[in-house]
C-alpha atoms as a PDB file:
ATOM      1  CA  UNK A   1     -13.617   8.346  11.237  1.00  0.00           C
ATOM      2  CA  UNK A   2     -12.048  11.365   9.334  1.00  0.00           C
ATOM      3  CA  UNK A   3     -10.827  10.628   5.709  1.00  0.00           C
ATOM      4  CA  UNK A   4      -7.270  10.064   4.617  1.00  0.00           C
ATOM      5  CA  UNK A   5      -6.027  10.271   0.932  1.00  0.00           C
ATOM      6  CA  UNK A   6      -3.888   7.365  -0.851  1.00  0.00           C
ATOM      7  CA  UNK A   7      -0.482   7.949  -0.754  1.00  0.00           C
ATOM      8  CA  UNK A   8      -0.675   5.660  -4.088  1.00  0.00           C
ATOM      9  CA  UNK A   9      -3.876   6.640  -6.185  1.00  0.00           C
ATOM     10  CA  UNK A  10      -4.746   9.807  -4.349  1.00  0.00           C
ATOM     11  CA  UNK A  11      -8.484   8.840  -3.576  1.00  0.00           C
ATOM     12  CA  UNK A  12      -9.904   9.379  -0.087  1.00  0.00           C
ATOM     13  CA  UNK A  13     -10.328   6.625   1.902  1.00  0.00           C
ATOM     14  CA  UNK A  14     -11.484   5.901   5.686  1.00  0.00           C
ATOM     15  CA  UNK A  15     -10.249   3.457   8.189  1.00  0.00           C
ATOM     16  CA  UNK A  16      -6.629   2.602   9.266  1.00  0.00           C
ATOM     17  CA  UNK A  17      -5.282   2.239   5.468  1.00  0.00           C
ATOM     18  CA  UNK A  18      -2.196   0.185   4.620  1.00  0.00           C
ATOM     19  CA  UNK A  19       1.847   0.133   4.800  1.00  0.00           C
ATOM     20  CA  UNK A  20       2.622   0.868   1.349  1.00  0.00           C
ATOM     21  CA  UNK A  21       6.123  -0.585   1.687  1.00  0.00           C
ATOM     22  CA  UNK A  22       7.893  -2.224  -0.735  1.00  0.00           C
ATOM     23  CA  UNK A  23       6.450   0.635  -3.371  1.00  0.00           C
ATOM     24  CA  UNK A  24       6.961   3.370  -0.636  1.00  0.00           C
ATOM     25  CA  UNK A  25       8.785   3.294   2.915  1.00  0.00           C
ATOM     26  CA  UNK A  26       7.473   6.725   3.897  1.00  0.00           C
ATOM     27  CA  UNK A  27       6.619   6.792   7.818  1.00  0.00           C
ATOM     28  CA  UNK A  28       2.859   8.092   8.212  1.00  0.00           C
ATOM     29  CA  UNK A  29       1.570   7.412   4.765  1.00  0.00           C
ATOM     30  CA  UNK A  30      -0.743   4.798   3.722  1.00  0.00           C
ATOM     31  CA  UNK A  31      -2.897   3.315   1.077  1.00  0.00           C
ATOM     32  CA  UNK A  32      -6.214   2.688   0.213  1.00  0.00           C
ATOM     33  CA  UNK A  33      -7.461  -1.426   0.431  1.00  0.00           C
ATOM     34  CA  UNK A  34      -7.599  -1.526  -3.670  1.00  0.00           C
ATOM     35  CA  UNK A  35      -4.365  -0.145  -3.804  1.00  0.00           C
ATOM     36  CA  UNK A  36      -3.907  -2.407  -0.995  1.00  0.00           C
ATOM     37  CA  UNK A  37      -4.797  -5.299  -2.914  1.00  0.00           C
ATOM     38  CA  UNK A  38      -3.717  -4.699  -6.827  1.00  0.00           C
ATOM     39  CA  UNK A  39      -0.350  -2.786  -6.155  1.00  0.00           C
ATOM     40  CA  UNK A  40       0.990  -3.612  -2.818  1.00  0.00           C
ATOM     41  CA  UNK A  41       0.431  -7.106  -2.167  1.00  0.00           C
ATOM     42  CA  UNK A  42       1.662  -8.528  -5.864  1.00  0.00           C
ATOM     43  CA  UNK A  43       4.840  -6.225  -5.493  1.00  0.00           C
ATOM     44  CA  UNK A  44       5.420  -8.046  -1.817  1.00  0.00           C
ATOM     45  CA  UNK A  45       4.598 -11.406  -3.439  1.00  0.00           C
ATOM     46  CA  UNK A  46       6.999 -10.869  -6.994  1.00  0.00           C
ATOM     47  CA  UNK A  47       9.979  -9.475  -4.109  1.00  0.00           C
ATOM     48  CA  UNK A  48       9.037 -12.724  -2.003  1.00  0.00           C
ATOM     49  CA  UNK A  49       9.809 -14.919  -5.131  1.00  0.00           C
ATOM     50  CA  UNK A  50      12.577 -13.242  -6.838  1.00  0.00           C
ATOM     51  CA  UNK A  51      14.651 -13.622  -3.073  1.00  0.00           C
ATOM     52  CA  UNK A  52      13.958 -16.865  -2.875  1.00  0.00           C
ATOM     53  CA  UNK A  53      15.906 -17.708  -6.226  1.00  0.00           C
END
């Protein structure tokens, strides 16, 4: 697999990365799986609870 670079951090990473949205909507750009998992999933989880107040 050829190497990508985080859209987020800016480290190279392989594999399919990750939809960076709700921190970035941009088409063909992705994250790495710690960026994955420390920016974009508590971002997705503090928008999930603030629209449900």
């Amino acid at each position: 697999m050829s190497m990508k670079t985080c859209i987020l951090c800016g480290e190279p990473y392989e594999g399919h990365g990750h939809n960076t949205a709700p921190l970035h909507n941009y088409k063909n750009e992705r994250c790495c799986d710690e960026c994955n998992y420390t920016q974009v999933v508590p971002a997705r989880i503090e928008l999930f609870f603030n629209q449900s107040k």
